[in-house]
C-alpha atoms as a PDB file:
ATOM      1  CA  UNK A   1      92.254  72.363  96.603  1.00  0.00           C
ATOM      2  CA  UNK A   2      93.713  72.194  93.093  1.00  0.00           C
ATOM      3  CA  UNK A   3      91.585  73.597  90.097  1.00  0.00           C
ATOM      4  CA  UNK A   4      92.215  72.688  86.553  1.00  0.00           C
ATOM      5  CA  UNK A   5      90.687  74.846  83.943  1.00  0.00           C
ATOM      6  CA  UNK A   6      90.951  75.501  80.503  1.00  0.00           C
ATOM      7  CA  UNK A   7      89.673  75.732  77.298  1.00  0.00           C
ATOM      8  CA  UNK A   8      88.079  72.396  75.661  1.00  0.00           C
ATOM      9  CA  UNK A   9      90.745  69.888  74.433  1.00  0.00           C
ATOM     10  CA  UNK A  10      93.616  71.769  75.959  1.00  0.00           C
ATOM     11  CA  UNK A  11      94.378  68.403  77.995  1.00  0.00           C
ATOM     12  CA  UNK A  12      92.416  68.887  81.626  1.00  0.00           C
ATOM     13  CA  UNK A  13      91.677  65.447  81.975  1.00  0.00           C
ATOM     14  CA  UNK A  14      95.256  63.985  80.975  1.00  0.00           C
ATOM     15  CA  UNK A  15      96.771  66.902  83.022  1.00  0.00           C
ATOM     16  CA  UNK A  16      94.628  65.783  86.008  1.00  0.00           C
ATOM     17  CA  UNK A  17      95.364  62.154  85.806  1.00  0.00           C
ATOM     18  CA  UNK A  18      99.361  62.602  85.781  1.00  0.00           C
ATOM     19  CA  UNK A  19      99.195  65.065  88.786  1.00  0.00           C
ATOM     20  CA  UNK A  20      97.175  62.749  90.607  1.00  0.00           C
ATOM     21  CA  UNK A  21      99.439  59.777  90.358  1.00  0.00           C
ATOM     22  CA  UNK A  22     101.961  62.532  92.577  1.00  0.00           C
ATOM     23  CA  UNK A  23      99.618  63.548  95.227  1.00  0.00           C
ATOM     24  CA  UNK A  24      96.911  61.979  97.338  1.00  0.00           C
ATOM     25  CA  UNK A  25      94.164  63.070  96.107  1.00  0.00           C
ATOM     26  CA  UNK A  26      90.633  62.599  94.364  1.00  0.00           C
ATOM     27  CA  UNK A  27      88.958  64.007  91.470  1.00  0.00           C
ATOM     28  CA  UNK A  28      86.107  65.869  91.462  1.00  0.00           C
ATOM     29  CA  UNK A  29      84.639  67.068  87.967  1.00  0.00           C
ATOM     30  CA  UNK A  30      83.792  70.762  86.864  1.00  0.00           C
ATOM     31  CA  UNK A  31      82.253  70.056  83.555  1.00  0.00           C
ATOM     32  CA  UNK A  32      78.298  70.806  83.450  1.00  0.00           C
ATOM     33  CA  UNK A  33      78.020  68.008  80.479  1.00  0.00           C
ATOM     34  CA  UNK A  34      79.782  65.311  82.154  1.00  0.00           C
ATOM     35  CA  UNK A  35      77.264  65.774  85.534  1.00  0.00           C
ATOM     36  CA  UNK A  36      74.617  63.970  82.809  1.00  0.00           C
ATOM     37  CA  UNK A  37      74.461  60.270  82.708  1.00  0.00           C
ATOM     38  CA  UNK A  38      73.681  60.020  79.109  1.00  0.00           C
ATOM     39  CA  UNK A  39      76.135  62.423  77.484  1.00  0.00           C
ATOM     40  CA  UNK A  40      79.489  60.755  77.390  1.00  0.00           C
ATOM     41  CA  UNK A  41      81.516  60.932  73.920  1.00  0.00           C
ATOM     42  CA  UNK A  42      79.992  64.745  73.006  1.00  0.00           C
ATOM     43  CA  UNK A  43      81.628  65.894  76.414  1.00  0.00           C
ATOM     44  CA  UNK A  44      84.624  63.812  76.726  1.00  0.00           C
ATOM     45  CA  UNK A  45      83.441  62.056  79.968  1.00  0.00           C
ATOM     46  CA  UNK A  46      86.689  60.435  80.818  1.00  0.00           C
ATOM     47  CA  UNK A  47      86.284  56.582  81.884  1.00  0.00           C
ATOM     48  CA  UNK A  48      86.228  57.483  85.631  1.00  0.00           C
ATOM     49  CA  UNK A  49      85.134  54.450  87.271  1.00  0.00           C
ATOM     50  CA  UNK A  50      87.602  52.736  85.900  1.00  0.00           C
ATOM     51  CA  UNK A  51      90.455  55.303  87.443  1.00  0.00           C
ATOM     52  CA  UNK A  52      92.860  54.236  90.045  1.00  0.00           C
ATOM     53  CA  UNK A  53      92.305  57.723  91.682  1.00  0.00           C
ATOM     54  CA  UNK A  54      88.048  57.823  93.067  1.00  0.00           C
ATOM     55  CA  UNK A  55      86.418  60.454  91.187  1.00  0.00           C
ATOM     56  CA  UNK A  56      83.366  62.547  91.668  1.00  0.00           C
ATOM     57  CA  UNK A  57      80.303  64.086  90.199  1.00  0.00           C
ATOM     58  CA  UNK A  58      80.117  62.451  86.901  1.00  0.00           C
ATOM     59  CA  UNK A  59      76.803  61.072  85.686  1.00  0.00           C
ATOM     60  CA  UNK A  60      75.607  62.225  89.055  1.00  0.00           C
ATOM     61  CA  UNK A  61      72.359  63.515  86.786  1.00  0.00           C
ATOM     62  CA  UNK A  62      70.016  61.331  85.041  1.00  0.00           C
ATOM     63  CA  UNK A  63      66.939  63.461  84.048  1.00  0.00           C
ATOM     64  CA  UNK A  64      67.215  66.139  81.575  1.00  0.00           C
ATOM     65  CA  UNK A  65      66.994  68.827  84.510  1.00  0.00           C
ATOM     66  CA  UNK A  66      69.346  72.055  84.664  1.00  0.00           C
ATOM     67  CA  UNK A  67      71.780  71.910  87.097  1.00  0.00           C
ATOM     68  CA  UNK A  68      72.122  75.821  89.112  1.00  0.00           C
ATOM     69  CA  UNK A  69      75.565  77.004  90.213  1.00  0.00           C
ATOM     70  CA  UNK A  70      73.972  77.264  93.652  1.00  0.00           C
ATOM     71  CA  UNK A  71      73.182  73.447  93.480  1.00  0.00           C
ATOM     72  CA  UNK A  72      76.979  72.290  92.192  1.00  0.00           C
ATOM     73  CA  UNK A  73      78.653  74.702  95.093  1.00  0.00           C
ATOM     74  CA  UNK A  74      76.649  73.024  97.528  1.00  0.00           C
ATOM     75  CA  UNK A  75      77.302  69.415  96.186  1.00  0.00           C
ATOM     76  CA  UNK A  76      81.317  70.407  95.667  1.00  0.00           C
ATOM     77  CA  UNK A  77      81.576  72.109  99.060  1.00  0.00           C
ATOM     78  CA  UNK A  78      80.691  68.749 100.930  1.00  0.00           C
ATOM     79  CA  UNK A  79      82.576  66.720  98.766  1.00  0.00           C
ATOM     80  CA  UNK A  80      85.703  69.094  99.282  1.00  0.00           C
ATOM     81  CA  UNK A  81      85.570  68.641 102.832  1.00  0.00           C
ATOM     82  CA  UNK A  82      85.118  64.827 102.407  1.00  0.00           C
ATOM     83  CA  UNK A  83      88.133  64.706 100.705  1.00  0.00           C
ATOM     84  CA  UNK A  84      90.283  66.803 102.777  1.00  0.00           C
ATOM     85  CA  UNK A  85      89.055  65.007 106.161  1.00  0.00           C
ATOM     86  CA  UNK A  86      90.667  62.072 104.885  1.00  0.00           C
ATOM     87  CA  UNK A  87      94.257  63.799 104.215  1.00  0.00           C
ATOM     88  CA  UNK A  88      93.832  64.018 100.812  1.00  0.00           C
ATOM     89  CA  UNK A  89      93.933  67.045  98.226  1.00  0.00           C
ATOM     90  CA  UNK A  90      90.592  67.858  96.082  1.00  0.00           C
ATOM     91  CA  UNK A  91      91.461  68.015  92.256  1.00  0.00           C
ATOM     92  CA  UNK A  92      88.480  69.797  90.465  1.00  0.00           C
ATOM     93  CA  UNK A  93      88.915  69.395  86.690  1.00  0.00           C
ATOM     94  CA  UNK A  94      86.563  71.104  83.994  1.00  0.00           C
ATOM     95  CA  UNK A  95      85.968  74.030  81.439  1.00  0.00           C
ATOM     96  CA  UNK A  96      82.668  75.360  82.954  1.00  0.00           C
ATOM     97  CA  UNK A  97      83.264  78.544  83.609  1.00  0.00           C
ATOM     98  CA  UNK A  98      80.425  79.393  85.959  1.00  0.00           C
ATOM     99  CA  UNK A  99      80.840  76.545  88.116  1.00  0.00           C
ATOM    100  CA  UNK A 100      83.981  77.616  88.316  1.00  0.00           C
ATOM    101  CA  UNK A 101      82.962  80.817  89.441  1.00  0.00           C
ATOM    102  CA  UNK A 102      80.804  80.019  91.870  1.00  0.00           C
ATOM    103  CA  UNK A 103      83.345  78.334  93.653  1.00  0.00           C
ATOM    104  CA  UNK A 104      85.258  81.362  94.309  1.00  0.00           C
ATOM    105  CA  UNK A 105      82.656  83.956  94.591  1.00  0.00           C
ATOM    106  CA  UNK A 106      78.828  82.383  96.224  1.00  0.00           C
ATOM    107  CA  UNK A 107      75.957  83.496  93.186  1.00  0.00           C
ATOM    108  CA  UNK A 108      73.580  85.952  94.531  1.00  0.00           C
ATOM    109  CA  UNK A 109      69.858  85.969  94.739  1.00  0.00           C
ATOM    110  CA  UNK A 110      69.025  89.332  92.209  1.00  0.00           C
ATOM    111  CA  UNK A 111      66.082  91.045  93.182  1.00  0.00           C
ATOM    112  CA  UNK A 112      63.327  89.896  91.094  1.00  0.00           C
ATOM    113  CA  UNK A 113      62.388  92.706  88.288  1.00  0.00           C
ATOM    114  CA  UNK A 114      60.273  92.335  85.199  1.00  0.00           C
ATOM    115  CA  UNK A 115      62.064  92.695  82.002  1.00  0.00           C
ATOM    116  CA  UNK A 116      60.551  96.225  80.222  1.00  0.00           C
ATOM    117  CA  UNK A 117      62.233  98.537  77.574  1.00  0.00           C
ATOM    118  CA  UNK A 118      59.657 101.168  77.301  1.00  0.00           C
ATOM    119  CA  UNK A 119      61.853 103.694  79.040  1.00  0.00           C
ATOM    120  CA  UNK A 120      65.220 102.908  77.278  1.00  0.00           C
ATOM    121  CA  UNK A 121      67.060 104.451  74.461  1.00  0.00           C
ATOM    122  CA  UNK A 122      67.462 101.789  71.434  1.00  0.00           C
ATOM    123  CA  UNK A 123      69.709  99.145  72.472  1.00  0.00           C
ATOM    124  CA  UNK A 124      72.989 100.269  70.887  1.00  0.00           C
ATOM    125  CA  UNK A 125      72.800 103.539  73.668  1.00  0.00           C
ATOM    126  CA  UNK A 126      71.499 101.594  76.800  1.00  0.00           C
ATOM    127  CA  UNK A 127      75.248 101.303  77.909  1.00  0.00           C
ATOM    128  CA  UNK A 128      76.076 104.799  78.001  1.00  0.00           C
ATOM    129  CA  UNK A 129      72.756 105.110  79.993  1.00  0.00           C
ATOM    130  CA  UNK A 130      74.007 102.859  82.284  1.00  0.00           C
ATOM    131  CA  UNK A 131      77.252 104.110  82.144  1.00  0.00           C
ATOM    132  CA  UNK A 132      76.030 107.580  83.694  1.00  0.00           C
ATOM    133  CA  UNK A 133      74.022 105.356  86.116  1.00  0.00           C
ATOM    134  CA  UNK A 134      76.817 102.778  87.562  1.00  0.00           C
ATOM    135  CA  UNK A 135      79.914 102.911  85.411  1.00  0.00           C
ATOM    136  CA  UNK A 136      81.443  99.932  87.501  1.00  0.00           C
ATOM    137  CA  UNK A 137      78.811  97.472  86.345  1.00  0.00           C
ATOM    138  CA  UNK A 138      78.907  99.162  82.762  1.00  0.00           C
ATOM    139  CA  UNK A 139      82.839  98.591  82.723  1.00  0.00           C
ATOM    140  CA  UNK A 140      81.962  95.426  83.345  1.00  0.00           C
ATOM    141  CA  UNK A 141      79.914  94.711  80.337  1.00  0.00           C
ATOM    142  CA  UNK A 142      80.533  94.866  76.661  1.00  0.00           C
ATOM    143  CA  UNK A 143      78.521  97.801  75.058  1.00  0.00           C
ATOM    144  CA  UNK A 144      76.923  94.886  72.716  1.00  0.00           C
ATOM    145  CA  UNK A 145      75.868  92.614  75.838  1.00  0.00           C
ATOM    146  CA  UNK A 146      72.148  93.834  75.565  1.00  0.00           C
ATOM    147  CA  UNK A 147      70.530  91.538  77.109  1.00  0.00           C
ATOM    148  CA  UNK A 148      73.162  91.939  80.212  1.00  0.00           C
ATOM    149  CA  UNK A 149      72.860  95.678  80.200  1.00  0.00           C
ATOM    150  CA  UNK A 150      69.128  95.980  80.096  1.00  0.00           C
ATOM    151  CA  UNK A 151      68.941  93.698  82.983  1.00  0.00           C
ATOM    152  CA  UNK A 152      71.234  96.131  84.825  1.00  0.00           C
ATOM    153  CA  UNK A 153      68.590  98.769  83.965  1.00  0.00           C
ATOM    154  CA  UNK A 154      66.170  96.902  85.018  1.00  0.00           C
ATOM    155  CA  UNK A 155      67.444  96.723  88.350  1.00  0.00           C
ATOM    156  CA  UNK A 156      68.199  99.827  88.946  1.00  0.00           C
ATOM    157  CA  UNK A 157      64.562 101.189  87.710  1.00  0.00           C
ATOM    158  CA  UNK A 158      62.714  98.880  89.197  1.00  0.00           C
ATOM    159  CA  UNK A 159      64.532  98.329  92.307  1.00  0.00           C
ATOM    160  CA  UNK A 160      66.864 101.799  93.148  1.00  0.00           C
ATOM    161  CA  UNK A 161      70.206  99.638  93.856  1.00  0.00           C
ATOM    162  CA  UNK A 162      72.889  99.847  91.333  1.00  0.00           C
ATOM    163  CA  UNK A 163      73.605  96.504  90.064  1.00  0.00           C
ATOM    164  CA  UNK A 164      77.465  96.652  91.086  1.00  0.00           C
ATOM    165  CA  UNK A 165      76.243  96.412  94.671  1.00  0.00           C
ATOM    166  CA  UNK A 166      74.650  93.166  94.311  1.00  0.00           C
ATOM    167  CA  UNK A 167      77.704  91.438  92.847  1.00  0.00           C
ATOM    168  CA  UNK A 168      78.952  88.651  94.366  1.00  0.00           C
ATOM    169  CA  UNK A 169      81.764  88.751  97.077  1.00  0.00           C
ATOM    170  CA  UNK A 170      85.114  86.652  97.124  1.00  0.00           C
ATOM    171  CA  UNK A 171      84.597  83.583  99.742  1.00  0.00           C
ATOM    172  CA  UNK A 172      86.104  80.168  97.753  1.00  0.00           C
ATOM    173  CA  UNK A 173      84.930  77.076  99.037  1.00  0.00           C
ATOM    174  CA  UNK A 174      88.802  76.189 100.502  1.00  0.00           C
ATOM    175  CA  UNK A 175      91.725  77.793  99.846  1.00  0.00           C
ATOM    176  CA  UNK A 176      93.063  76.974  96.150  1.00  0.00           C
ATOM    177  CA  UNK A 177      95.879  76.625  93.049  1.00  0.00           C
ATOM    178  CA  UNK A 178      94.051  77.461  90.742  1.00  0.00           C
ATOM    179  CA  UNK A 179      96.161  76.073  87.284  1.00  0.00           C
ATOM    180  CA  UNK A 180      94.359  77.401  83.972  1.00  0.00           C
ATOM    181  CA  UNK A 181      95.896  75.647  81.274  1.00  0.00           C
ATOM    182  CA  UNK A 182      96.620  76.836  77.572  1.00  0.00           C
ATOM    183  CA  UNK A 183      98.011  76.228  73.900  1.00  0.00           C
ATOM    184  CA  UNK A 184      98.911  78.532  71.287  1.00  0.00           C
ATOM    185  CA  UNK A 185      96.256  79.208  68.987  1.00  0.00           C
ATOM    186  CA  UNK A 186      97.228  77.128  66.081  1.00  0.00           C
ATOM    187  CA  UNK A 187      97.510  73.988  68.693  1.00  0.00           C
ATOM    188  CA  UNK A 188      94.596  74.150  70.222  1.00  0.00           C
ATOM    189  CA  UNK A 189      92.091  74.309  66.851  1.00  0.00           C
ATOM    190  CA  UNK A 190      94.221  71.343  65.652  1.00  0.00           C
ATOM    191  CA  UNK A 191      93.575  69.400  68.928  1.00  0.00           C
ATOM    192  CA  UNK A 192      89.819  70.443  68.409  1.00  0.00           C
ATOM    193  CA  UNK A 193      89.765  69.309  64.826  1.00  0.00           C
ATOM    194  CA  UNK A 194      91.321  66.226  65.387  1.00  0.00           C
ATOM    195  CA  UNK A 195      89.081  65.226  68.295  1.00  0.00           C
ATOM    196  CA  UNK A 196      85.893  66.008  66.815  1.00  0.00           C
ATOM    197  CA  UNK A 197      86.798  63.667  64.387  1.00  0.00           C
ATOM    198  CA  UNK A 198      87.702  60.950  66.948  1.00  0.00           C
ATOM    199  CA  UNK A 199      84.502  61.636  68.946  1.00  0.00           C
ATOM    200  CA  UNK A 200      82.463  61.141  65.455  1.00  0.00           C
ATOM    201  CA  UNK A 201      84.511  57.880  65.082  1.00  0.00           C
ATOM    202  CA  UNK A 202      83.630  56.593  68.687  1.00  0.00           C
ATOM    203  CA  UNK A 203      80.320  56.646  68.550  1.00  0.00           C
ATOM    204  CA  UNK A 204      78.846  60.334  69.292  1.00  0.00           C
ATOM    205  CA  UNK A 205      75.896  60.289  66.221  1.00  0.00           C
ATOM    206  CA  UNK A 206      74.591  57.024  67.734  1.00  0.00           C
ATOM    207  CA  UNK A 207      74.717  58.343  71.380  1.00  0.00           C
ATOM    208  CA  UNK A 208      72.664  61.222  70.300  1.00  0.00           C
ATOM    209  CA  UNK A 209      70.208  59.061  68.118  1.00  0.00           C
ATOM    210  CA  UNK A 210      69.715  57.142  71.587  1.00  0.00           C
ATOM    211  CA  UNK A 211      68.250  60.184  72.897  1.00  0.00           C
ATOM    212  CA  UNK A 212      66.121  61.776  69.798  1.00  0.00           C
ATOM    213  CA  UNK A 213      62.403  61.152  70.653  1.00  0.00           C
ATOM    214  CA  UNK A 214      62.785  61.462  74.224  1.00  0.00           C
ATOM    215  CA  UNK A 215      62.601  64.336  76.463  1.00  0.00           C
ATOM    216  CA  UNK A 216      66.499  64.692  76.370  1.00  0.00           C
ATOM    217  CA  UNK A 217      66.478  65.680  72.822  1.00  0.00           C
ATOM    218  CA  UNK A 218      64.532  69.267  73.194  1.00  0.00           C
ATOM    219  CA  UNK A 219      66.818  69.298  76.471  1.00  0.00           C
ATOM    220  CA  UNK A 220      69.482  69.462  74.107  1.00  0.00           C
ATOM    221  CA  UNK A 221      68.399  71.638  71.579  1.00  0.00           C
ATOM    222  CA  UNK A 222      67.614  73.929  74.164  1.00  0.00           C
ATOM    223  CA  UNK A 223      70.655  73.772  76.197  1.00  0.00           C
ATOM    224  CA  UNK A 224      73.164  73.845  73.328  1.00  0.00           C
ATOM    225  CA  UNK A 225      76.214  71.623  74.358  1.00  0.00           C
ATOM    226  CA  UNK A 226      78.407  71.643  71.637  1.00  0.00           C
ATOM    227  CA  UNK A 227      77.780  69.268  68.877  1.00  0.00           C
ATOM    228  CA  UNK A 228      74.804  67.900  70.392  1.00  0.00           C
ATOM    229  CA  UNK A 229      71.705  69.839  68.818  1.00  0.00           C
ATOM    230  CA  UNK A 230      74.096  70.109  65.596  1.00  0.00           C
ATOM    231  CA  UNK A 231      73.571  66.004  65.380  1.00  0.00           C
ATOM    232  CA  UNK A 232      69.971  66.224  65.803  1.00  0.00           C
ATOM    233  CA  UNK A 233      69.688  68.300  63.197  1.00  0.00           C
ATOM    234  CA  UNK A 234      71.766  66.278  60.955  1.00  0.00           C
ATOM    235  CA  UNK A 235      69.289  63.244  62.132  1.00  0.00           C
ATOM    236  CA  UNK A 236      66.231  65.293  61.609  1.00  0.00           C
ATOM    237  CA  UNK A 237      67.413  66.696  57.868  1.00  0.00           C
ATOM    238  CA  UNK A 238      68.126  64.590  54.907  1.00  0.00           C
ATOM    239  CA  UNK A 239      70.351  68.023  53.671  1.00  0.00           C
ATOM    240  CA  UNK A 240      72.837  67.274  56.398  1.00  0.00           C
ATOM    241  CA  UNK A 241      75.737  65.747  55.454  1.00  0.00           C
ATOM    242  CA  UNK A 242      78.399  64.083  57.799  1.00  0.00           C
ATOM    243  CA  UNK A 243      81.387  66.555  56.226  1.00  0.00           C
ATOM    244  CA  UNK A 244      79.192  69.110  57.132  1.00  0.00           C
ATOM    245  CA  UNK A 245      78.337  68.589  60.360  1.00  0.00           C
ATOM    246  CA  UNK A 246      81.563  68.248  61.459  1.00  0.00           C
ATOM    247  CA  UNK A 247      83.211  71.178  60.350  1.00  0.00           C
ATOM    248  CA  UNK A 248      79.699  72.798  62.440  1.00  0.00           C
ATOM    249  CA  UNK A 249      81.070  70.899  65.262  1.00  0.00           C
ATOM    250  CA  UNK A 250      84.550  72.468  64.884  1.00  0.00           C
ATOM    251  CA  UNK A 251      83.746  75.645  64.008  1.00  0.00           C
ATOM    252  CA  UNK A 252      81.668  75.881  67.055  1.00  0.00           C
ATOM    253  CA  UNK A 253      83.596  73.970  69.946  1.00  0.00           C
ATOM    254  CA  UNK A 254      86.647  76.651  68.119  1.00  0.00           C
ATOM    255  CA  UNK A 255      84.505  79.467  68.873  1.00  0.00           C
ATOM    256  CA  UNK A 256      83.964  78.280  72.530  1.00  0.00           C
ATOM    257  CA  UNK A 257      87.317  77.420  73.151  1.00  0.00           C
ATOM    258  CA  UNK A 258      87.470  81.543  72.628  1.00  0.00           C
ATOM    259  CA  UNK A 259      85.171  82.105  74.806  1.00  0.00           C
ATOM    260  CA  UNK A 260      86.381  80.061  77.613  1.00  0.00           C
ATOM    261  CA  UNK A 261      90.136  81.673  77.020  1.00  0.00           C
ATOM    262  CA  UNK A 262      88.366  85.508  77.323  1.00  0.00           C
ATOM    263  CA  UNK A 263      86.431  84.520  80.461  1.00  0.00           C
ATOM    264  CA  UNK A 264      89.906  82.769  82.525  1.00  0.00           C
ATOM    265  CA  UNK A 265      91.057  86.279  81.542  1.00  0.00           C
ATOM    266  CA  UNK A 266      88.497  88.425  82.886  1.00  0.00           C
ATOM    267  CA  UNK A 267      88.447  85.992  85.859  1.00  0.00           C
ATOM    268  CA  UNK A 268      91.854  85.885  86.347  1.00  0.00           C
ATOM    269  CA  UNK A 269      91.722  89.772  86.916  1.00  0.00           C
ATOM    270  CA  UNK A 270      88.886  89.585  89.438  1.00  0.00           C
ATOM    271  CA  UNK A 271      90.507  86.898  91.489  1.00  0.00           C
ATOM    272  CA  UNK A 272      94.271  89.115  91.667  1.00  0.00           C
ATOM    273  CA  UNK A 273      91.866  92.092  93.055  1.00  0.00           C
ATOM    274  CA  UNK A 274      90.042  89.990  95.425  1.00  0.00           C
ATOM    275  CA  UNK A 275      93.347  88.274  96.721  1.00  0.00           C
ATOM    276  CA  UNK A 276      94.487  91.631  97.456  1.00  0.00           C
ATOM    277  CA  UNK A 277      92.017  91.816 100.184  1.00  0.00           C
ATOM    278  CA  UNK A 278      91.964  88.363 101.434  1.00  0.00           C
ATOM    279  CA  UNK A 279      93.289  85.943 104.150  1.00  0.00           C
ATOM    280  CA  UNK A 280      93.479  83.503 101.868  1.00  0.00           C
ATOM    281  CA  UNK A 281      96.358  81.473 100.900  1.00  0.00           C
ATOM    282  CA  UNK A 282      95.932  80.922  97.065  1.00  0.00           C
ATOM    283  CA  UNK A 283      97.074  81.600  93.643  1.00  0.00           C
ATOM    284  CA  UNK A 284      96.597  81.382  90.081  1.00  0.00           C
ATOM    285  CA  UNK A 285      99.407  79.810  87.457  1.00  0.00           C
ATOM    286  CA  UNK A 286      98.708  79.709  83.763  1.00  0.00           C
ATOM    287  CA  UNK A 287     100.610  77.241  82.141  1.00  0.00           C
ATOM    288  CA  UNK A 288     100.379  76.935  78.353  1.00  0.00           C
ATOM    289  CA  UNK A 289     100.654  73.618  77.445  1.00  0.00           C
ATOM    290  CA  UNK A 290     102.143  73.506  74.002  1.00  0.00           C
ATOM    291  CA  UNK A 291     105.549  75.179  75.332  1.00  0.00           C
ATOM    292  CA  UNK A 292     106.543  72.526  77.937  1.00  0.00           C
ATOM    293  CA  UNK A 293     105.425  68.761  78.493  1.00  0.00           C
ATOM    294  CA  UNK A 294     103.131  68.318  81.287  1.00  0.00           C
ATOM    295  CA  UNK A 295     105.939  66.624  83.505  1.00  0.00           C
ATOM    296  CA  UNK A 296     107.881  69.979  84.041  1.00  0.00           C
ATOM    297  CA  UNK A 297     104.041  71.949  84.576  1.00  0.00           C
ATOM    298  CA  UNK A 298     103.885  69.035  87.231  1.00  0.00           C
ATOM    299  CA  UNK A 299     107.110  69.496  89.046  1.00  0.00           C
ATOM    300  CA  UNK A 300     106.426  73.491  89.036  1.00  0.00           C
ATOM    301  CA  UNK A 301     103.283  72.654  90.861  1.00  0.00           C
ATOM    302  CA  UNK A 302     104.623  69.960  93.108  1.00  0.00           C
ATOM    303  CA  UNK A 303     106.669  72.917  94.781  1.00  0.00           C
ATOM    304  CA  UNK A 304     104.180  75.701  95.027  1.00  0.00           C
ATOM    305  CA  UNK A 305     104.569  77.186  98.382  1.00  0.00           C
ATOM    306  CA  UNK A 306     100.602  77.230  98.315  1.00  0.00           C
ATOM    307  CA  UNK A 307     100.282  73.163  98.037  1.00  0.00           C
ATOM    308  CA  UNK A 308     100.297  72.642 101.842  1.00  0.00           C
ATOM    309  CA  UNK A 309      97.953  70.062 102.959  1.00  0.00           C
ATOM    310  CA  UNK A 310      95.197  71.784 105.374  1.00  0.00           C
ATOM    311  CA  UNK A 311      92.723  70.859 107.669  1.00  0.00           C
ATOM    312  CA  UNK A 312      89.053  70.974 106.466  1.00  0.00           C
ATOM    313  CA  UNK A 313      88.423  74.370 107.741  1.00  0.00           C
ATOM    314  CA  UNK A 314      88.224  77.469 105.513  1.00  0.00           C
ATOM    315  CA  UNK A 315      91.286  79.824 105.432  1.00  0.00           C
ATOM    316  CA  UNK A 316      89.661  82.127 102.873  1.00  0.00           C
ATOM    317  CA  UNK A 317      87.855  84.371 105.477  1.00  0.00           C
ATOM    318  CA  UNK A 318      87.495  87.690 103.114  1.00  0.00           C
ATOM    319  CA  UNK A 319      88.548  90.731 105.012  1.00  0.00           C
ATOM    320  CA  UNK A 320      85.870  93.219 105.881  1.00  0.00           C
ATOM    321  CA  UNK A 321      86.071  96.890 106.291  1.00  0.00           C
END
């Protein structure tokens, strides 16, 4: 399979389409917005049943429910090997980093442990406690990630197993190029600038004044997809104005593009390790976007010596000791 990630408006979608006019192949999305029926301009739901090439799981969702990594490996996994058993190559396409992940390493089931702090130093020292107790999951962690360090604590007080010995273990769905895609700095806030503006001008405040009233809109405000719970308050506030909430909308989707670029990083590291001990025939090209066109990206890919088509089995057995 071929995975295209990257931060928001670094060009997945357009990236995706051009490839797929070169291969045979399907699409099959990665976004978590785009899986619900009603959010369309806020997540930049590309007009996929109108595409030459079939495409799958958009709008596959159409209560305000979450949507578990668990559940979207499951549903991916059978479409994968739908795809392949008819000769053609999966295309997954989306910046959602954790159902990204759980493609390429299965979520585990944590023990169940009650949250408590009665027996911790004050939050700034809880990693250096943990630290002493498992440095691998501390080094892990950022010293500021409290709620992600006490749960490690948690596990280990309650439970006696460090938490680095529950993390999950390498074993992708299929074997897989995985392309993360980039854009210098500059390139990529102007892209984000510019299509906030577009998606204001298409329609986005009147898709989310569909939904206020209805048991989407504390969905929303809950589950804070950019730009979405920004609009309802802009609906719900005569203070709001329209300037206003779109430089929110920027600054925000800005700040996420961030955080998408530091987790491909982080991931990118994990997956080099775990290759190291695999079977399985994969790899990992970033290509930043702003330095060539897309055609060039294209032919590099075209002539990976990893794009072989395979049969539906798995060839990412993960060695054992």
């Amino acid at each position: 399979m071929i995975i295209i990630y990257g931060p928001t408006a670094s060009g997945k979608t357009d990236f995706a389409d051009q490839l797929a006019q070169y291969l045979p192949s399907e699409i099959i999305n990665m976004d978590m917005g785009q899986c619900y029926q009603p959010l369309a301009i806020g997540t930049a739901k590309p007009e996929w049943k109108t595409k030459p090439v079939a495409h799958h799981g958009f709008d596959i969702i159409t209560e305000p429910v979450n949507y578990t990594v668990a559940q979207y490996r499951s549903f991916i996994q059978q479409k994968i090997e739908e795809i392949i058993a008819k000769g053609k190559v999966p295309i997954l396409v989306g910046g959602s980093g954790f159902y990204l992940k759980s493609l390429l390493f299965p979520p585990v089931e944590l023990p169940s442990v009650e949250p408590t702090e009665q027996e911790y130093p004050e939050p700034e020292k809880r990693w250096d406690l943990l630290n002493a107790i498992d440095p691998e999951r501390a080094a892990q962690l950022h010293p500021h990630d409290v709620y992600r360090v006490t749960r490690a604590l948690d596990i280990w007080y309650q439970t006696g197993k460090k938490p680095s010995t529950l993390a999950p273990l390498f074993n992708p769905v299929q074997s897989f190029l995985l392309l993360n895609l980039t854009r210098d700095r500059l390139d990529l806030n102007s892209r984000i600038n510019a299509r906030t503006h577009l998606m204001i001008e298409q329609g986005w405040i009147q898709e989310v004044q569909s939904l206020m009233n209805t048991s989407w809109q504390s969905f929303l405000q809950d589950k804070k997809i950019i730009g979405y719970d920004d609009i309802i308050t802009y609906l719900s506030s005569s203070h709001s104005s329209k300037s206003w909430l779109i430089s929110e909308i920027q600054k925000k989707t800005r700040h996420y593009a961030k955080r998408q670029l530091v987790f491909a990083a982080g991931l990118e590291r994990e997956v080099r390790k775990a290759l190291l001990g695999s079977s399985c025939t994969s790899d990992w090209l970033t290509l930043n976007l702003t330095l060539q066109p897309f055609e060039l990206y294209i032919k590099q890919v075209l002539n990976h010596p990893h794009l072989i088509m395979k049969s539906a089995k798995n060839e990412c057995a993960t060695k054992r000791a």
